[in-house]
PDB file of N, CA and C in Angstrom:
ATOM      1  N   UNK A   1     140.117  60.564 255.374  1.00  0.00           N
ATOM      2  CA  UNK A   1     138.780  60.415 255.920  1.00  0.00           C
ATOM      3  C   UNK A   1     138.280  61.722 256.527  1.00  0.00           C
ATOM      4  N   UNK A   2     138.825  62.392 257.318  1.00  0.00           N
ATOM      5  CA  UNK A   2     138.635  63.541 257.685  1.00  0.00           C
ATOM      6  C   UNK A   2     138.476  64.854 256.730  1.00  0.00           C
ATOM      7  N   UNK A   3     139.404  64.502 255.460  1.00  0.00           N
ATOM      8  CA  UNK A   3     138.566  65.867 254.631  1.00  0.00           C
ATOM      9  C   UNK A   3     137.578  65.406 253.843  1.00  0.00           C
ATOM     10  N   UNK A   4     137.538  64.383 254.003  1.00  0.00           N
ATOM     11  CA  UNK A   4     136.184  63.973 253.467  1.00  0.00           C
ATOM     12  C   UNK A   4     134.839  64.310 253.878  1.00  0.00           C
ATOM     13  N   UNK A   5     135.095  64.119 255.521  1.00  0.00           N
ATOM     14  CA  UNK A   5     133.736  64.633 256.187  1.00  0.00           C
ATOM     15  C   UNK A   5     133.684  66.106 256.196  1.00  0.00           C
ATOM     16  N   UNK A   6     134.652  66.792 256.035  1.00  0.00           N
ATOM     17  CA  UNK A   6     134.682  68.514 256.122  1.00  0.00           C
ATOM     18  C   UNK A   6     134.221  68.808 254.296  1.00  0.00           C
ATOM     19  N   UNK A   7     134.493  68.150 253.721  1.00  0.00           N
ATOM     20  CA  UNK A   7     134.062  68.324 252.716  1.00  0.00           C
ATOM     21  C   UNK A   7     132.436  67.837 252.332  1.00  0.00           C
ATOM     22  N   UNK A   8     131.959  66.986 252.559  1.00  0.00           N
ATOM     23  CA  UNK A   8     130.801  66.479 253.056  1.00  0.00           C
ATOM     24  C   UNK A   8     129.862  67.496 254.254  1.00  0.00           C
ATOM     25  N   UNK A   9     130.500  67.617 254.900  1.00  0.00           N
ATOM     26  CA  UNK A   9     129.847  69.038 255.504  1.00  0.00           C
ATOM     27  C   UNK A   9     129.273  70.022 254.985  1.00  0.00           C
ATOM     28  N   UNK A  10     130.460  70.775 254.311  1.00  0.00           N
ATOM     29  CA  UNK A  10     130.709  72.120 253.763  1.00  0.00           C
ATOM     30  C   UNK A  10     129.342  71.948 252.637  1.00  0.00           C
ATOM     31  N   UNK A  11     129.295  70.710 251.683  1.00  0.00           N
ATOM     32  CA  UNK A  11     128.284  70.669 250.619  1.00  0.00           C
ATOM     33  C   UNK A  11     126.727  70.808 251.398  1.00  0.00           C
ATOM     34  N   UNK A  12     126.568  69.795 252.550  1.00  0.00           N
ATOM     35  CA  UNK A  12     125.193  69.896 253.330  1.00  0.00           C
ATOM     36  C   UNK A  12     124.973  71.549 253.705  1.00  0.00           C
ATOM     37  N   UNK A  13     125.730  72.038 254.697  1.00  0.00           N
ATOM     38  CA  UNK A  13     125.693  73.423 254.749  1.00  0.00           C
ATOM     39  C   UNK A  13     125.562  74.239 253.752  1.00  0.00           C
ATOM     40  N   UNK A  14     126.142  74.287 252.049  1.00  0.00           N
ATOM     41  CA  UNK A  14     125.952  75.106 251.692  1.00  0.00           C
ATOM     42  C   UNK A  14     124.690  75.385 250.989  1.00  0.00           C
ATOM     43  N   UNK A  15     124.168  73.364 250.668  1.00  0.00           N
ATOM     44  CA  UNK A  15     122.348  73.511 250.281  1.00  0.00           C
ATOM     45  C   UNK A  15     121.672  73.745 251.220  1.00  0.00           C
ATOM     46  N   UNK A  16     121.820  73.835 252.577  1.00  0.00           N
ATOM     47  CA  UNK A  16     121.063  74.021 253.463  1.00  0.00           C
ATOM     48  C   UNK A  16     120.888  76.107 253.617  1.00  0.00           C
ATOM     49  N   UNK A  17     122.084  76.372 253.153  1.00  0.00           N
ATOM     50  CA  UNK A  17     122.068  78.032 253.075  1.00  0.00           C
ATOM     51  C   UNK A  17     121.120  78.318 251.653  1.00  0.00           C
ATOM     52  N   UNK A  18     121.556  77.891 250.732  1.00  0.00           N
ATOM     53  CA  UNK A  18     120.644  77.912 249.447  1.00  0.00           C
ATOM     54  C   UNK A  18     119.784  77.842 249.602  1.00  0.00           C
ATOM     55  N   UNK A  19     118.716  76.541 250.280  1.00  0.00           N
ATOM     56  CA  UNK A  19     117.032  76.896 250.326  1.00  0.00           C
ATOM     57  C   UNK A  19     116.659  77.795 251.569  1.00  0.00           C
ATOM     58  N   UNK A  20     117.393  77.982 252.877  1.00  0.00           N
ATOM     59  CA  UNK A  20     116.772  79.391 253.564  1.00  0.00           C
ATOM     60  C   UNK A  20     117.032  80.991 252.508  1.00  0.00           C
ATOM     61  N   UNK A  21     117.858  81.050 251.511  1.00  0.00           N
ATOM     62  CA  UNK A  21     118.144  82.103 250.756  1.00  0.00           C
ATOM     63  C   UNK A  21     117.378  82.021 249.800  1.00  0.00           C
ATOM     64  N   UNK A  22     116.183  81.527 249.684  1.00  0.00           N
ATOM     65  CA  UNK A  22     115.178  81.237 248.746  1.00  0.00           C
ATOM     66  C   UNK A  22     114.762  82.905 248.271  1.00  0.00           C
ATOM     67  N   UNK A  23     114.360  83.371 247.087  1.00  0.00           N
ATOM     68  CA  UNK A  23     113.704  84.555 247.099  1.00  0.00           C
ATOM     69  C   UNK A  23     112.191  84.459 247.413  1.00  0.00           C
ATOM     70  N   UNK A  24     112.049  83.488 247.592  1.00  0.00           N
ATOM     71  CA  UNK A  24     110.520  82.865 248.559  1.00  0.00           C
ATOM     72  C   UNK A  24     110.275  84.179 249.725  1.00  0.00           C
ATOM     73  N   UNK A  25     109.270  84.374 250.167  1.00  0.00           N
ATOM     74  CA  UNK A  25     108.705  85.174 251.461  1.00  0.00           C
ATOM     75  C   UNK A  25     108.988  83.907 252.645  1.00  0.00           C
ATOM     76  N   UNK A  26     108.819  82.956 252.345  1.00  0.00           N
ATOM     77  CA  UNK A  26     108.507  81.919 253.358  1.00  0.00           C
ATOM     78  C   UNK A  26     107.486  82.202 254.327  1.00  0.00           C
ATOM     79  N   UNK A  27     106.374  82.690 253.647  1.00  0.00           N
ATOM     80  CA  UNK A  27     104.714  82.866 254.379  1.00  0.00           C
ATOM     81  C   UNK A  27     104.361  81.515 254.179  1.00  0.00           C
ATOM     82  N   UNK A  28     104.091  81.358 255.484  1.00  0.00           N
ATOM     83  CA  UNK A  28     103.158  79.933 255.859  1.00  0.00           C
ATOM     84  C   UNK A  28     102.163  79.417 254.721  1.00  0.00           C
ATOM     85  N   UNK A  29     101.557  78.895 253.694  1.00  0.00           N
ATOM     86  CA  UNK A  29     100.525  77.575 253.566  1.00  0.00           C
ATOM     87  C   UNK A  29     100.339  76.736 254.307  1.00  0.00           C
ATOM     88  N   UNK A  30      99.087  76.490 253.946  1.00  0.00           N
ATOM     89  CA  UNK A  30      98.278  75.259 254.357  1.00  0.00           C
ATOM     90  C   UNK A  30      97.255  75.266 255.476  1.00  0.00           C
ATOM     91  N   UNK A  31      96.258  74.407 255.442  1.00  0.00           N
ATOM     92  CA  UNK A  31      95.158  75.044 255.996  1.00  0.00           C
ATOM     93  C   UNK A  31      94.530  76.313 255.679  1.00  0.00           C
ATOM     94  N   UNK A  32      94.019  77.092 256.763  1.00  0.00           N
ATOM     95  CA  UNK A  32      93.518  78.197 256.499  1.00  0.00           C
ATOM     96  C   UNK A  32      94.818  79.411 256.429  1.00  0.00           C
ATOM     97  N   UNK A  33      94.170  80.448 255.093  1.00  0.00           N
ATOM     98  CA  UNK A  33      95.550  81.309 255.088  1.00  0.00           C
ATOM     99  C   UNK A  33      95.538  82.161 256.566  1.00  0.00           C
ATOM    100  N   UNK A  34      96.349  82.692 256.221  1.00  0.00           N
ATOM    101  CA  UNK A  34      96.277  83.962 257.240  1.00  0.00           C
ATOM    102  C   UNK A  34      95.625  85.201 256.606  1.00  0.00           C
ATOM    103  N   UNK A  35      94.996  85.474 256.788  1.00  0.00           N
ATOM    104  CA  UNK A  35      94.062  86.575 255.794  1.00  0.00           C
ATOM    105  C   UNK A  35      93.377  88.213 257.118  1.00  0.00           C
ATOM    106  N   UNK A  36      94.339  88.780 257.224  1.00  0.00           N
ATOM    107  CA  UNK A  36      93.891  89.770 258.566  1.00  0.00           C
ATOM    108  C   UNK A  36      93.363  91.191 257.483  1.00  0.00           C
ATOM    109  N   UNK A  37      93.218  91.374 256.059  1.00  0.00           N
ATOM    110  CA  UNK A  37      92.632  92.051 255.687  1.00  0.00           C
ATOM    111  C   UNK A  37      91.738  91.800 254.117  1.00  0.00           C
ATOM    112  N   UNK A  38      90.845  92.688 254.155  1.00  0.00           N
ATOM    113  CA  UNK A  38      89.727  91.494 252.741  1.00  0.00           C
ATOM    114  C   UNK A  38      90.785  92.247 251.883  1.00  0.00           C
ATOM    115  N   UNK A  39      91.165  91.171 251.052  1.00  0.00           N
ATOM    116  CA  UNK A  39      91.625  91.422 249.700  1.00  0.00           C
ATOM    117  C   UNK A  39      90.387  91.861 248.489  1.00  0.00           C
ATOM    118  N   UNK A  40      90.794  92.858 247.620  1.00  0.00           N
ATOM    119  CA  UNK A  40      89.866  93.457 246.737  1.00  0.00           C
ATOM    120  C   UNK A  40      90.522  92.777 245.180  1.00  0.00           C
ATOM    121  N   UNK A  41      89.805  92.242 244.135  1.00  0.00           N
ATOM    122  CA  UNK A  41      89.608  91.562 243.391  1.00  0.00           C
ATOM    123  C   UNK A  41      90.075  92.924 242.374  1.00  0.00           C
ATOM    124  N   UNK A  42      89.444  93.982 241.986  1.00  0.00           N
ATOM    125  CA  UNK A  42      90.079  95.099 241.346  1.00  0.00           C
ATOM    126  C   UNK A  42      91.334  96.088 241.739  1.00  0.00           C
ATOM    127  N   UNK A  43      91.657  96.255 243.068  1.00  0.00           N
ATOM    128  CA  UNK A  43      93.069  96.782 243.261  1.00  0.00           C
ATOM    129  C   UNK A  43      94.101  95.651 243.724  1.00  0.00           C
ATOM    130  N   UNK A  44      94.012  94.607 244.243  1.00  0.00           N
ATOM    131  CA  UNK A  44      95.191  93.660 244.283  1.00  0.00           C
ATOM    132  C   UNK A  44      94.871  92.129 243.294  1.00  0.00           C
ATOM    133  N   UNK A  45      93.960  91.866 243.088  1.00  0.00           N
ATOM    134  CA  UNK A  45      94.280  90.273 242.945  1.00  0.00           C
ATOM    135  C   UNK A  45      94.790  90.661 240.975  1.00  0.00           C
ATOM    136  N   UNK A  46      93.175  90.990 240.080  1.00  0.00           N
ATOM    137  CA  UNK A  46      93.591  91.862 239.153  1.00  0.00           C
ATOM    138  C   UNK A  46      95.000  92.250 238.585  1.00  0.00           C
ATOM    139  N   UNK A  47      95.481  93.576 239.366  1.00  0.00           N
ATOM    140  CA  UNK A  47      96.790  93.782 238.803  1.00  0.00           C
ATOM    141  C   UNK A  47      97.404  93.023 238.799  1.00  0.00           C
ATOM    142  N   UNK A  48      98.019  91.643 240.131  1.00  0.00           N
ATOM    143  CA  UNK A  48      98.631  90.511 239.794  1.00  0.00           C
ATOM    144  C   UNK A  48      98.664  89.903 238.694  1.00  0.00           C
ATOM    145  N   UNK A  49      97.439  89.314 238.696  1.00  0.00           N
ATOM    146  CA  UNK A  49      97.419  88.554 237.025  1.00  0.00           C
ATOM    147  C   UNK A  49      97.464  89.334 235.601  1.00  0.00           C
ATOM    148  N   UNK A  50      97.558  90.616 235.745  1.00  0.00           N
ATOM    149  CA  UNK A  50      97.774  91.765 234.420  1.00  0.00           C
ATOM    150  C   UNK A  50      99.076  91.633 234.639  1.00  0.00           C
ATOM    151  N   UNK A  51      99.830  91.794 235.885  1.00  0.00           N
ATOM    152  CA  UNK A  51     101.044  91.816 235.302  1.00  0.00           C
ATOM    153  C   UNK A  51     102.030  90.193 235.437  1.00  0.00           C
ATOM    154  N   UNK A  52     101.126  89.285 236.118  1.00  0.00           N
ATOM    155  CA  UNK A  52     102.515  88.459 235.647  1.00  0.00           C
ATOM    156  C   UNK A  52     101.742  87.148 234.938  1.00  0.00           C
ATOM    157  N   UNK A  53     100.353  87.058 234.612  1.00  0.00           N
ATOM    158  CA  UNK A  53      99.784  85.948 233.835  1.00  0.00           C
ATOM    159  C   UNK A  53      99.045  86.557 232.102  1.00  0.00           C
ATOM    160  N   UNK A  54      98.469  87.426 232.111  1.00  0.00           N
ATOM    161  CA  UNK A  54      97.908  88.139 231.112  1.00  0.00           C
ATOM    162  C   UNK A  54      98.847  88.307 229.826  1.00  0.00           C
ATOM    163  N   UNK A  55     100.530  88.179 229.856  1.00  0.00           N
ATOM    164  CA  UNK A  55     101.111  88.079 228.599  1.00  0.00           C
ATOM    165  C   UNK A  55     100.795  86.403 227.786  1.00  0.00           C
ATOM    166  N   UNK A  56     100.834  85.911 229.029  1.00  0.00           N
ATOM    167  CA  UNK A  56     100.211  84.409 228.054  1.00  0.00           C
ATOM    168  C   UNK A  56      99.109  83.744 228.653  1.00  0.00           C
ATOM    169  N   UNK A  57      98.414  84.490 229.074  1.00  0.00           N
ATOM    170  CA  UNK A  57      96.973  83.960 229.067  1.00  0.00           C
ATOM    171  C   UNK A  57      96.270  84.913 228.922  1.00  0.00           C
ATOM    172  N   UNK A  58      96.240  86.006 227.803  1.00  0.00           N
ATOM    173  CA  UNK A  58      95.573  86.792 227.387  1.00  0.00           C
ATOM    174  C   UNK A  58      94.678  86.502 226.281  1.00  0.00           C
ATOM    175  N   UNK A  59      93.582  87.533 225.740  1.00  0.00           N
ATOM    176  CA  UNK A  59      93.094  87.093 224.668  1.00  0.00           C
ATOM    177  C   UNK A  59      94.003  87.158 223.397  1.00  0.00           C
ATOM    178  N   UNK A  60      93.801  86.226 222.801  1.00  0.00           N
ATOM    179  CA  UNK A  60      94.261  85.365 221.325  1.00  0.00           C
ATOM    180  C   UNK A  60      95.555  84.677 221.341  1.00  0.00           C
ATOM    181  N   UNK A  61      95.596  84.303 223.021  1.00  0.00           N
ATOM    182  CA  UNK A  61      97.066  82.798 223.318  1.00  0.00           C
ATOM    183  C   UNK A  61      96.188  81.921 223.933  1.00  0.00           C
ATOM    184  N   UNK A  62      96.979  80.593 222.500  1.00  0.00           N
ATOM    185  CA  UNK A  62      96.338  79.225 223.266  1.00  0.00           C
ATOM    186  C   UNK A  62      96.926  78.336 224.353  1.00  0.00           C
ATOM    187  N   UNK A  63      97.051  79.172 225.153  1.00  0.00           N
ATOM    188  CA  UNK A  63      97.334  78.287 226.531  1.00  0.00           C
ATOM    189  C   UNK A  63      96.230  77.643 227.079  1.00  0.00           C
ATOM    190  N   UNK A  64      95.196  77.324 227.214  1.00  0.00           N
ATOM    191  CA  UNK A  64      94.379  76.425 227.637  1.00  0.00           C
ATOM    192  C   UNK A  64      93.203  77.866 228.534  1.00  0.00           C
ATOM    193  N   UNK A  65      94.376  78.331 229.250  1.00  0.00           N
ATOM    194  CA  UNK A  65      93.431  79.787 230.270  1.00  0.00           C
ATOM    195  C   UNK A  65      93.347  80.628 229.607  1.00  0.00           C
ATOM    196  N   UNK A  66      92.306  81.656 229.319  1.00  0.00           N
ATOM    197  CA  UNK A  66      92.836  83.186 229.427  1.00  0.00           C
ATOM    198  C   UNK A  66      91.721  83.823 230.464  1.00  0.00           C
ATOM    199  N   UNK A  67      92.920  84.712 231.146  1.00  0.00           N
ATOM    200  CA  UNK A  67      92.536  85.524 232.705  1.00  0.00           C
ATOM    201  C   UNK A  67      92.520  86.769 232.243  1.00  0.00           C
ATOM    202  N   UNK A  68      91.829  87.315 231.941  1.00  0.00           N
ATOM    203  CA  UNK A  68      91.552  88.676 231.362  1.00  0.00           C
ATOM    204  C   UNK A  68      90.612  89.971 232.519  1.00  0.00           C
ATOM    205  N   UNK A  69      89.097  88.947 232.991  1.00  0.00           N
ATOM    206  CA  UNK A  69      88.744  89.887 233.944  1.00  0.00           C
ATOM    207  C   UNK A  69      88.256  88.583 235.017  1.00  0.00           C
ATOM    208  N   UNK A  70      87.065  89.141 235.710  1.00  0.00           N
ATOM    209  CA  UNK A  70      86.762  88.541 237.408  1.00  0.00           C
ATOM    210  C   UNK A  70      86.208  87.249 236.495  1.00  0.00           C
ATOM    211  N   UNK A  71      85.374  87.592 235.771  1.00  0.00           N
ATOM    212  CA  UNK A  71      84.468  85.938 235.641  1.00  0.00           C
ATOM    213  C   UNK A  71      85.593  84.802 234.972  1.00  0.00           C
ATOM    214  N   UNK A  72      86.865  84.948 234.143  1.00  0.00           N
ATOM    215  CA  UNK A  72      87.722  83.907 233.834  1.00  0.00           C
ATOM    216  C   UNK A  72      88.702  83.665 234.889  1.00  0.00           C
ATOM    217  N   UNK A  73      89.104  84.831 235.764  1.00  0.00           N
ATOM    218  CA  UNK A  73      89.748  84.648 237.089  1.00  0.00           C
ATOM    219  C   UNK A  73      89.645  83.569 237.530  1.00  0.00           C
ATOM    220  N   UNK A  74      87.544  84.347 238.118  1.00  0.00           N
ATOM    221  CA  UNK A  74      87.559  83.402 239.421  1.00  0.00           C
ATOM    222  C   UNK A  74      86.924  82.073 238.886  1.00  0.00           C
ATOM    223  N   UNK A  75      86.736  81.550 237.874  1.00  0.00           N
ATOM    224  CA  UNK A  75      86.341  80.750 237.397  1.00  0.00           C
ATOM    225  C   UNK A  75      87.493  79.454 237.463  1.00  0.00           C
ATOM    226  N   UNK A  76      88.432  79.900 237.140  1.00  0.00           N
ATOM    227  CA  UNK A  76      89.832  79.361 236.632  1.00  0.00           C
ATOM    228  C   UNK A  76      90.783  79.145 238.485  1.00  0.00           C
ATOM    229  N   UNK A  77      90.358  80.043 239.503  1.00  0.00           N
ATOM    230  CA  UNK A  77      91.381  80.613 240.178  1.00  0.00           C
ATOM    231  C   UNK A  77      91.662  79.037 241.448  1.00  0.00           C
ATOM    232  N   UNK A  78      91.473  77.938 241.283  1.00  0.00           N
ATOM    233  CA  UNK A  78      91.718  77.047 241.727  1.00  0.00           C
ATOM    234  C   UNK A  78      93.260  76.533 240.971  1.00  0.00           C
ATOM    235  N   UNK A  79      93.340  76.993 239.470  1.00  0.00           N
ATOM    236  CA  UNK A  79      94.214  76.141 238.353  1.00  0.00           C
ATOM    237  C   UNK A  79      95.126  77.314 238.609  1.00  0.00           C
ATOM    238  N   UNK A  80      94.849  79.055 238.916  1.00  0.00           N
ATOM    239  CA  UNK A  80      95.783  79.774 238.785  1.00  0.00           C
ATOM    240  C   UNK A  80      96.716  79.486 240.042  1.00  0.00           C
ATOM    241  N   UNK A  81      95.966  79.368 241.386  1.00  0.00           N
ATOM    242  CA  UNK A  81      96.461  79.156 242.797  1.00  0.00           C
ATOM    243  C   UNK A  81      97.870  78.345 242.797  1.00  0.00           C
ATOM    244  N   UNK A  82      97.144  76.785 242.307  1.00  0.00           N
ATOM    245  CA  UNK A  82      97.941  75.907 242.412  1.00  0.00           C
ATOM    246  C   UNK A  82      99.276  75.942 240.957  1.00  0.00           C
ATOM    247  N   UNK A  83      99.272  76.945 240.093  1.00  0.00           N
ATOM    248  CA  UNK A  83     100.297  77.086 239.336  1.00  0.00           C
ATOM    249  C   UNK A  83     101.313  77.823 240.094  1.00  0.00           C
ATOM    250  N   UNK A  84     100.686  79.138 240.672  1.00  0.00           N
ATOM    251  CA  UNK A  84     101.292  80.018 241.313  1.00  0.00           C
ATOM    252  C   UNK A  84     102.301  79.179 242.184  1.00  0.00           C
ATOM    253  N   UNK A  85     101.501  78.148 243.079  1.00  0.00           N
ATOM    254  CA  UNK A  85     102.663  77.495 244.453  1.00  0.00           C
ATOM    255  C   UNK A  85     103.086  76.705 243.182  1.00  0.00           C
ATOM    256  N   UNK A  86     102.686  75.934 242.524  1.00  0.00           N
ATOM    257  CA  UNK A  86     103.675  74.157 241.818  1.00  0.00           C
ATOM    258  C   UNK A  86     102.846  73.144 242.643  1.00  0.00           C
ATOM    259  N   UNK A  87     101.794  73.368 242.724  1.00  0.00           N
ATOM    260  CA  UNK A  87     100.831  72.607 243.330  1.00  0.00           C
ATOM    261  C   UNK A  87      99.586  71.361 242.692  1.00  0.00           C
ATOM    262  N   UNK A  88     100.342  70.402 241.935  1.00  0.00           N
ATOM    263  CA  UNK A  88      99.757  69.731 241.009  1.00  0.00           C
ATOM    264  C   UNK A  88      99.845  70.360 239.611  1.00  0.00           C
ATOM    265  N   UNK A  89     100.376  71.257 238.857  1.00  0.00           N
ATOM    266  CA  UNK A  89     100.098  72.464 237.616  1.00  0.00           C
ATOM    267  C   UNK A  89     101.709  72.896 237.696  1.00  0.00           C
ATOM    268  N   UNK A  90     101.873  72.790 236.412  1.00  0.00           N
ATOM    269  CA  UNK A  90     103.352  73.367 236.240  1.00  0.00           C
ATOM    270  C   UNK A  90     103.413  75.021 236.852  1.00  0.00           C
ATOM    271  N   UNK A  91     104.068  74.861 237.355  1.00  0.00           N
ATOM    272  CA  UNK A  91     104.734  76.268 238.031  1.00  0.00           C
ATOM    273  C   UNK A  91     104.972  77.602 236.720  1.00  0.00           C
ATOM    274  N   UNK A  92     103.960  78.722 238.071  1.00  0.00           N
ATOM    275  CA  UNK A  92     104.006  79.896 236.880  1.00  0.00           C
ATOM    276  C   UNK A  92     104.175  80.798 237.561  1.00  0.00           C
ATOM    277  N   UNK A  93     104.645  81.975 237.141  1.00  0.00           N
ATOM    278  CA  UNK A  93     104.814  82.066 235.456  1.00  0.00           C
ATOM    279  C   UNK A  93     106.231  81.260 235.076  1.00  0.00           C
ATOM    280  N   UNK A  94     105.648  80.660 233.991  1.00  0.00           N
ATOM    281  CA  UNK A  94     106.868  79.533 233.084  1.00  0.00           C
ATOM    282  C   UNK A  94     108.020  80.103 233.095  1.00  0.00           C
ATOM    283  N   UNK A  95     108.801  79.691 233.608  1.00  0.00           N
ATOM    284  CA  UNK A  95     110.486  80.337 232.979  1.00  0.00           C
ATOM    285  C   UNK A  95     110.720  80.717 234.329  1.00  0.00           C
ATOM    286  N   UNK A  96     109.659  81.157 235.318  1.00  0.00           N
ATOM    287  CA  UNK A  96     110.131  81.380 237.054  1.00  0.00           C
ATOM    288  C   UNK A  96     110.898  82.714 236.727  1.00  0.00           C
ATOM    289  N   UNK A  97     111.248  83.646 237.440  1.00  0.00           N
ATOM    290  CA  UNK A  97     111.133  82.779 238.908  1.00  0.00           C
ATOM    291  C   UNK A  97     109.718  83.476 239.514  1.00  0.00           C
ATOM    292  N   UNK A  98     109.283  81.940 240.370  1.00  0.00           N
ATOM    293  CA  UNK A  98     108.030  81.891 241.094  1.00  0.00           C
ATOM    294  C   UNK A  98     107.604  83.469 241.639  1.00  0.00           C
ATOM    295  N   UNK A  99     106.782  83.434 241.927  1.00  0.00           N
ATOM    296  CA  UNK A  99     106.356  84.300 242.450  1.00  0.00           C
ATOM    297  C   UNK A  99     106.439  84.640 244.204  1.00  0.00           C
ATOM    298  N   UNK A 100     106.737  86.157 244.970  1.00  0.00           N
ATOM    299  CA  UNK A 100     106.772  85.401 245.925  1.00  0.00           C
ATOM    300  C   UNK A 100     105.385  84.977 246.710  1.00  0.00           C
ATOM    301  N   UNK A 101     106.040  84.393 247.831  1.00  0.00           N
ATOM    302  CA  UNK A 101     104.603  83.857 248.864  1.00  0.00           C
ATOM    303  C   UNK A 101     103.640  85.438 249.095  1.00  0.00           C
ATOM    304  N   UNK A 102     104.031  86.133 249.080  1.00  0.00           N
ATOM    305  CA  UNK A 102     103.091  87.484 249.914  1.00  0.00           C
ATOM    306  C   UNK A 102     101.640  87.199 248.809  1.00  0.00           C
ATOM    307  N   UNK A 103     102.591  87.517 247.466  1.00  0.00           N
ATOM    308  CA  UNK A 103     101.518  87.344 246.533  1.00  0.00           C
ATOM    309  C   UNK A 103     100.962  86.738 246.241  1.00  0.00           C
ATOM    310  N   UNK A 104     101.304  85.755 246.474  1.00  0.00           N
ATOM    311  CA  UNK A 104     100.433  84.308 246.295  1.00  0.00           C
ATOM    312  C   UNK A 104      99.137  84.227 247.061  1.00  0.00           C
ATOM    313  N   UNK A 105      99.890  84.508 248.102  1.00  0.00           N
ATOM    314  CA  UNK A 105      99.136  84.827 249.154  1.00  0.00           C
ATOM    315  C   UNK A 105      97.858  85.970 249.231  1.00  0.00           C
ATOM    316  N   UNK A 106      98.138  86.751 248.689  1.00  0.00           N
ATOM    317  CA  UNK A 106      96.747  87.822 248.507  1.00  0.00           C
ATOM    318  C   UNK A 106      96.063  87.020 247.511  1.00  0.00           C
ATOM    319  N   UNK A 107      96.235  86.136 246.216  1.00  0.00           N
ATOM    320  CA  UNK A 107      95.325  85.264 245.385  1.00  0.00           C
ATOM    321  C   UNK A 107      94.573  84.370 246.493  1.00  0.00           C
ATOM    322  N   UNK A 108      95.634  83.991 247.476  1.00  0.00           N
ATOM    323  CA  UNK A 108      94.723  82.128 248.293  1.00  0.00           C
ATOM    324  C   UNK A 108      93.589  83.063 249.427  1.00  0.00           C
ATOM    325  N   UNK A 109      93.879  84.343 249.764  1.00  0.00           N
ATOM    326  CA  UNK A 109      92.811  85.279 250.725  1.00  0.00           C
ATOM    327  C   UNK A 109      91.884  85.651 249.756  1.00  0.00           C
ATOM    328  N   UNK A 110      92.058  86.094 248.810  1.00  0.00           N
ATOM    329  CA  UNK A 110      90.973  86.538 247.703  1.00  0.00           C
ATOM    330  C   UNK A 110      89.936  85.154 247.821  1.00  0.00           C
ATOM    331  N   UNK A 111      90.017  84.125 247.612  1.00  0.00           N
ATOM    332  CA  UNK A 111      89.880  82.968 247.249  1.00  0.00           C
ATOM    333  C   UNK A 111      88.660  82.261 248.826  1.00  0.00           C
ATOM    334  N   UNK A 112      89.707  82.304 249.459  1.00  0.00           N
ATOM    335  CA  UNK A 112      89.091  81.958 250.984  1.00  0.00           C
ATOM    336  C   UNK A 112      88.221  82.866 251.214  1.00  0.00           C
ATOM    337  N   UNK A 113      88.219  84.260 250.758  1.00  0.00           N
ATOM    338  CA  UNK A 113      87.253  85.208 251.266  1.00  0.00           C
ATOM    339  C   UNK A 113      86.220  85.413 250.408  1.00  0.00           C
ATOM    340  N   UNK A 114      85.729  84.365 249.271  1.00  0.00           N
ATOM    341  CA  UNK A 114      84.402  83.797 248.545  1.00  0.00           C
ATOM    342  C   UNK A 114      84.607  84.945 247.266  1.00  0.00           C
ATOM    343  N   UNK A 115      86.543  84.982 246.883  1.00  0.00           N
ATOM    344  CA  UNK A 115      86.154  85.629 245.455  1.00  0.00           C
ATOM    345  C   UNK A 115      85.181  86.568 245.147  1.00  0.00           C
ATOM    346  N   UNK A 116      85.172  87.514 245.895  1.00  0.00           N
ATOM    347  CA  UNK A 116      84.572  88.430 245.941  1.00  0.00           C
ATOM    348  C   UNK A 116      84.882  89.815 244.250  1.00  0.00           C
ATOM    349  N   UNK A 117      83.776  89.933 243.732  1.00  0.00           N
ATOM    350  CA  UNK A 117      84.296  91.060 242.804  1.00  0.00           C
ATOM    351  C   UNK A 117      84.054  92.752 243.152  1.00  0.00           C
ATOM    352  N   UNK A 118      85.121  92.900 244.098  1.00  0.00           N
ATOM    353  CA  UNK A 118      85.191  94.077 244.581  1.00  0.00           C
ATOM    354  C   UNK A 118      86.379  94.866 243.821  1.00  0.00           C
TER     355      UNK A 118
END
């Protein structure tokens, strides 16, 4: 009975080390972001999606999106948001691993700060 519970332990502890060792940022969601500087739509949000959505949601892939410049972005950027977290939308980019929170995070400030095409 007793190595049972040490063994039973040892398993809780070691998933409990696994999700704080997340490669996650573990930046807060929900509600309002934290947003202490305007995010710019051509030097941060942009390169994001060139480099980790634009191989398959570029022009001539039928994935349903293609994010190419500001008007399919921000048009789309409710469906990109919630892919980015796994937020109702299969988690992207496909194959993971997720993206972290920082970045995510400059998309959900872009977003809150009225998608601005700066």
């Amino acid at each position: 009975m007793q190595g049972t519970k040490i063994v039973l332990y040892s398993l809780v502890a070691g998933l409990f080390l696994s999700f704080i060792g997340c490669t996650k940022d573990k930046v807060g969601f929900g509600g309002t972001p934290n947003c202490t500087d305007t995010i710019s739509f051509n030097h941060e949000v942009l390169p994001i999606i060139q480099a980790h959505c634009s191989g398959c949601h570029g022009s001539g892939n039928s994935t349903g999106y293609t994010l190419e410049d500001y008007n399919s972005i921000s048009t789309n950027a409710s469906a990109v948001l919630g892919s980015m977290k796994g937020n109702g939308y299969q988690l992207m980019p496909i194959g993971g691993p997720g993206l972290p929170d920082s970045v995510i995070q400059k998309v959900e400030c872009w977003m809150f700060q009225g998608k601005k095409d700066n």
